[in-house]
Structures are given as structure tokens and as C-alpha cells.
N, C-alpha and C. Protein backbone atom coordinates (compact mmCIF):
# COMPACT_ATOMS: atom_id res chain seq x y z
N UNK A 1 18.99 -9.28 24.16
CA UNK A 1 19.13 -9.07 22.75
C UNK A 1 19.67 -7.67 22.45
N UNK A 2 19.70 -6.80 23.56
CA UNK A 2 19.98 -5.43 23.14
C UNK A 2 21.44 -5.51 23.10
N UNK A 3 21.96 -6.36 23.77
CA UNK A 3 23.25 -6.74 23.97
C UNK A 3 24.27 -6.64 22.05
N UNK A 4 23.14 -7.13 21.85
CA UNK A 4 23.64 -7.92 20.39
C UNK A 4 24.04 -6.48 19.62
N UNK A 5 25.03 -6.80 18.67
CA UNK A 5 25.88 -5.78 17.65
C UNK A 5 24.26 -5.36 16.77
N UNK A 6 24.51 -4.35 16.06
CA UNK A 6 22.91 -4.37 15.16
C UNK A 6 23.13 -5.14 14.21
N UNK A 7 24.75 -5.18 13.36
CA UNK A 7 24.36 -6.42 12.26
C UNK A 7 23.61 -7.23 13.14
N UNK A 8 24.33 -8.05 13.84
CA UNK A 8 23.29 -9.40 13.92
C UNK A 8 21.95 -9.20 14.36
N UNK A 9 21.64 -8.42 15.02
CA UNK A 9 20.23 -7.87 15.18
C UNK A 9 19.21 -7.92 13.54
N UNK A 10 19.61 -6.80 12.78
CA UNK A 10 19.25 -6.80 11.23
C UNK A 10 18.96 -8.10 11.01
N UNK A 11 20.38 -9.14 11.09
CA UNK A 11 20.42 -10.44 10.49
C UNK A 11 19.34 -11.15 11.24
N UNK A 12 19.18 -11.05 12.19
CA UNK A 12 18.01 -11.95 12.96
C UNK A 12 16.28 -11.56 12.70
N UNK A 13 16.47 -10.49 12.28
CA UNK A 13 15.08 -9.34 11.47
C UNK A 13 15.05 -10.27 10.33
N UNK A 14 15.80 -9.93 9.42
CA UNK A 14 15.78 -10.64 7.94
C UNK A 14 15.52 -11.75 7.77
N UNK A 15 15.96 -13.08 8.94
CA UNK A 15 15.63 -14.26 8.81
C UNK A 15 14.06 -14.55 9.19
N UNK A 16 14.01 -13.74 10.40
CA UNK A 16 12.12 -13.73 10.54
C UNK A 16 11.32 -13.31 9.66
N UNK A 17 11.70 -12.49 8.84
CA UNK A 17 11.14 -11.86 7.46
C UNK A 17 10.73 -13.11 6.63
N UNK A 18 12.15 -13.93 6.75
CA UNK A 18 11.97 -14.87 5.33
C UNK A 18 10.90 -16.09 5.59
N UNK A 19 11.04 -15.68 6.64
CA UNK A 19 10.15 -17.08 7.30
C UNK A 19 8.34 -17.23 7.22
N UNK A 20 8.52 -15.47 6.82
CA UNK A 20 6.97 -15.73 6.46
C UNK A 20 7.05 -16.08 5.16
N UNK A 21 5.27 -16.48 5.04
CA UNK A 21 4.59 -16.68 4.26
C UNK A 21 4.14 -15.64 3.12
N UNK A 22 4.99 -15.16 1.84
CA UNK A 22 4.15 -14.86 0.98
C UNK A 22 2.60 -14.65 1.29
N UNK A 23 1.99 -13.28 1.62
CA UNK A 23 0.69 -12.92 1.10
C UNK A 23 0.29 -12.39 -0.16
N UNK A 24 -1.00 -13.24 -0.62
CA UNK A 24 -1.35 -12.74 -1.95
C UNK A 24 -1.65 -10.92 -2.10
N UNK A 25 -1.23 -10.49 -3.30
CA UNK A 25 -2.10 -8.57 -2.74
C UNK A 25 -3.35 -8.90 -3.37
N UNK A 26 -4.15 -8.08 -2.51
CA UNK A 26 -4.99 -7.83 -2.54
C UNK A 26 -5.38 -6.77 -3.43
N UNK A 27 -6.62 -6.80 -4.21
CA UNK A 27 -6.72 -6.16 -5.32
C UNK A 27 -7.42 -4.99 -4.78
N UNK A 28 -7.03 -3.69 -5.02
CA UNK A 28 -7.25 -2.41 -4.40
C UNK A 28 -8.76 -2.02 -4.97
N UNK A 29 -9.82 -1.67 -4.37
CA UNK A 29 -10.94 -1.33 -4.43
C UNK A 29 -11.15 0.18 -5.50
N UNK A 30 -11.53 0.16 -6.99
CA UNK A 30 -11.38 1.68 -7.71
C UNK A 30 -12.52 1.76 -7.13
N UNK A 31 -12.28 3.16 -6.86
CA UNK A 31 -13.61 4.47 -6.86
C UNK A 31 -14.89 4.32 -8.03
N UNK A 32 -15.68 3.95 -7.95
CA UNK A 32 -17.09 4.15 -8.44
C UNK A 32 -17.14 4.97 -9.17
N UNK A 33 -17.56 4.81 -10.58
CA UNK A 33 -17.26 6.02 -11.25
C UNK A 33 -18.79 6.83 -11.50
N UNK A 34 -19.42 7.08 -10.28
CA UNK A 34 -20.30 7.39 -10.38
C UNK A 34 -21.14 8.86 -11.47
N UNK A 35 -20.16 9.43 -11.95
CA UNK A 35 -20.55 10.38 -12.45
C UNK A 35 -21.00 9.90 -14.10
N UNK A 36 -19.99 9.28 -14.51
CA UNK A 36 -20.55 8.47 -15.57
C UNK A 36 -21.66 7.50 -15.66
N UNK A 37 -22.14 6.91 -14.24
CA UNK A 37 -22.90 6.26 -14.51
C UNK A 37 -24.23 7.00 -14.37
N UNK A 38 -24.23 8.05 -14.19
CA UNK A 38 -25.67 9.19 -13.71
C UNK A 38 -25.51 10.02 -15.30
N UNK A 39 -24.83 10.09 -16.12
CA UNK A 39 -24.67 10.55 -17.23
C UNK A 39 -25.77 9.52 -17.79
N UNK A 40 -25.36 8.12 -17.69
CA UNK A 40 -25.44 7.15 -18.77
C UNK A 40 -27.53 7.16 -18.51
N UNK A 41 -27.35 7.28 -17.21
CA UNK A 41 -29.34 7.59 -16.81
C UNK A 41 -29.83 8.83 -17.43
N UNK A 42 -29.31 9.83 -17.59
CA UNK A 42 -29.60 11.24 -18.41
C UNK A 42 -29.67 10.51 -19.76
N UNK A 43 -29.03 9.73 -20.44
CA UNK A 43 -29.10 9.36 -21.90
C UNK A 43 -30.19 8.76 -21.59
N UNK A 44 -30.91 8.04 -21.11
CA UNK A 44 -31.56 6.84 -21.71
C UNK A 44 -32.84 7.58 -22.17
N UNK A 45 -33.82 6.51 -23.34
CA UNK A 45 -34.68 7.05 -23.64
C UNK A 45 -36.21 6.95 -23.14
N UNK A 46 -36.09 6.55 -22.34
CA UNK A 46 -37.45 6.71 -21.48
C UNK A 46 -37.93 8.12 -20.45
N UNK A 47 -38.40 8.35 -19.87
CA UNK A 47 -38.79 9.52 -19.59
C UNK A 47 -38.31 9.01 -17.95
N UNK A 48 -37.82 10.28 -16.69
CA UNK A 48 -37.43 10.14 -15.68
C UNK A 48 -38.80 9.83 -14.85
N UNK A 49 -38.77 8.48 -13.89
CA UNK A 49 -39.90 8.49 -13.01
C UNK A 49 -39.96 9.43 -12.12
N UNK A 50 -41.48 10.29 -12.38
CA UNK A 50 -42.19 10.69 -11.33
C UNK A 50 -42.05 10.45 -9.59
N UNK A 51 -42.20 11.29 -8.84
CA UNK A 51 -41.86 11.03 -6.81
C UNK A 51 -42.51 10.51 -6.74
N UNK A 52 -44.08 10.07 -7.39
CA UNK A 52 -44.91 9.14 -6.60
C UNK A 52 -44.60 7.53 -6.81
N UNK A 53 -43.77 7.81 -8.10
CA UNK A 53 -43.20 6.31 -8.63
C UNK A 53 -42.26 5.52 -8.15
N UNK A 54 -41.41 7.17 -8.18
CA UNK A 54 -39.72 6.63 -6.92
C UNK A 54 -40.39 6.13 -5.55
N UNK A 55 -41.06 6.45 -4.80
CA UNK A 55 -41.66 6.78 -3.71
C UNK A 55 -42.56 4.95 -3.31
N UNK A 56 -42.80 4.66 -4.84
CA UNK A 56 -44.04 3.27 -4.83
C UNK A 56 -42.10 2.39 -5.03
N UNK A 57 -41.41 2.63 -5.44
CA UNK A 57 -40.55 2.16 -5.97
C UNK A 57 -39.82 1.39 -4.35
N UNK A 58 -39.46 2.39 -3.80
CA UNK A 58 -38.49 2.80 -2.23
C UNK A 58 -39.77 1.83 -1.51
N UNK A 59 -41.04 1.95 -1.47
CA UNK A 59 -41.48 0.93 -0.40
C UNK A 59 -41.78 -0.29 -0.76
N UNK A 60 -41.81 -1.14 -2.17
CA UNK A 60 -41.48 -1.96 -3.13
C UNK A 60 -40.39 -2.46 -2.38
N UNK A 61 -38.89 -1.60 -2.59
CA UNK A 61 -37.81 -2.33 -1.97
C UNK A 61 -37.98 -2.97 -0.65
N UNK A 62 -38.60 -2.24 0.19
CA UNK A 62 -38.26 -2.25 1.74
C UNK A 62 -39.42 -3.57 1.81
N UNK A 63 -40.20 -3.76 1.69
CA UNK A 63 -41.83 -5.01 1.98
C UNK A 63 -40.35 -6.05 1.17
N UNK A 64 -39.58 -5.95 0.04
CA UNK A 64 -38.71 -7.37 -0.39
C UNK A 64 -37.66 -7.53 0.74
N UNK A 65 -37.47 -6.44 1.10
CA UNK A 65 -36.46 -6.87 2.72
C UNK A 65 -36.85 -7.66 3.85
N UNK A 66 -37.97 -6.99 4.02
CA UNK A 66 -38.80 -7.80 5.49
C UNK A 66 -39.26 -8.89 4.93
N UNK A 67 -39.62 -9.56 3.78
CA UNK A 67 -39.83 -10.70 3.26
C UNK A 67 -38.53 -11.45 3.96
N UNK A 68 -37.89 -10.92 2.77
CA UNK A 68 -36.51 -11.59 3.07
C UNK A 68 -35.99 -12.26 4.52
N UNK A 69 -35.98 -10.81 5.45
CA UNK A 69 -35.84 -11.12 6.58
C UNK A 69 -36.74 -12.33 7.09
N UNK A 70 -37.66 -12.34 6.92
CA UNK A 70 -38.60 -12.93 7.45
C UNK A 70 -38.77 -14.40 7.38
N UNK A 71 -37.79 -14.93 6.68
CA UNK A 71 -37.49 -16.37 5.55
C UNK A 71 -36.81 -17.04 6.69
């Protein structure tokens, strides 16, 4: 094939090109707009939980995991 002129080379590129298949795009992942959403927790009107709450909160989560797992 190295033999070959590059037009026809190109031309033999282009036809394998056409031969694919259309892929759909894929919809690009935005950035988290995390700063706004830690704003929107500063607004609210309840008062911020306490470490012993976060703390009852964090091992709350983890006992619904090993449940989970455990299914």
C-alpha cells in the first residue's frame, strides 16, 4: 500500500471513514457548581447541625450501607 500515490491512499482513508457508523455525542459532564450550592446551605433557616449530630448522622449512613450490602 505504500506503493500507492497518496491521492489514492487519502481516497481509500475517506471511504473507510464513510463506512462508519455515525456515533451519537455524548453529552459533556458540567462541573458541579458547588459553591452555589454551599451558599444555598448558609441561607437556609434552620440552625447548622452540631459534630455530635453530623457524627450520629455519618454512622446513620454507614449501618444503611451494610444493610444494604447485606440484602
Amino acid at each position: 500500500m505504500r506503493r500507492w500515490p497518496v491521492d489514492k491512499r487519502i481516497a481509500l482513508l475517506e471511504d473507510v471513514l464513510h463506512t462508519l457508523a455515525p456515533t451519537e455525542e455524548r453529552e459533556i459532564a458540567r462541573p458541579k457548581d458547588t459553591f452555589s450550592k454551599a451558599l444555598g446551605l448558609l441561607r437556609g433557616s434552620e440552625a447548622a447541625p452540631l459534630d455530635d449530630e453530623i457524627e450520629a448522622m455519618i454512622a446513620e449512613r454507614r449501618m444503611e450501607k451494610i444493610r444494604v450490602m447485606r440484602v
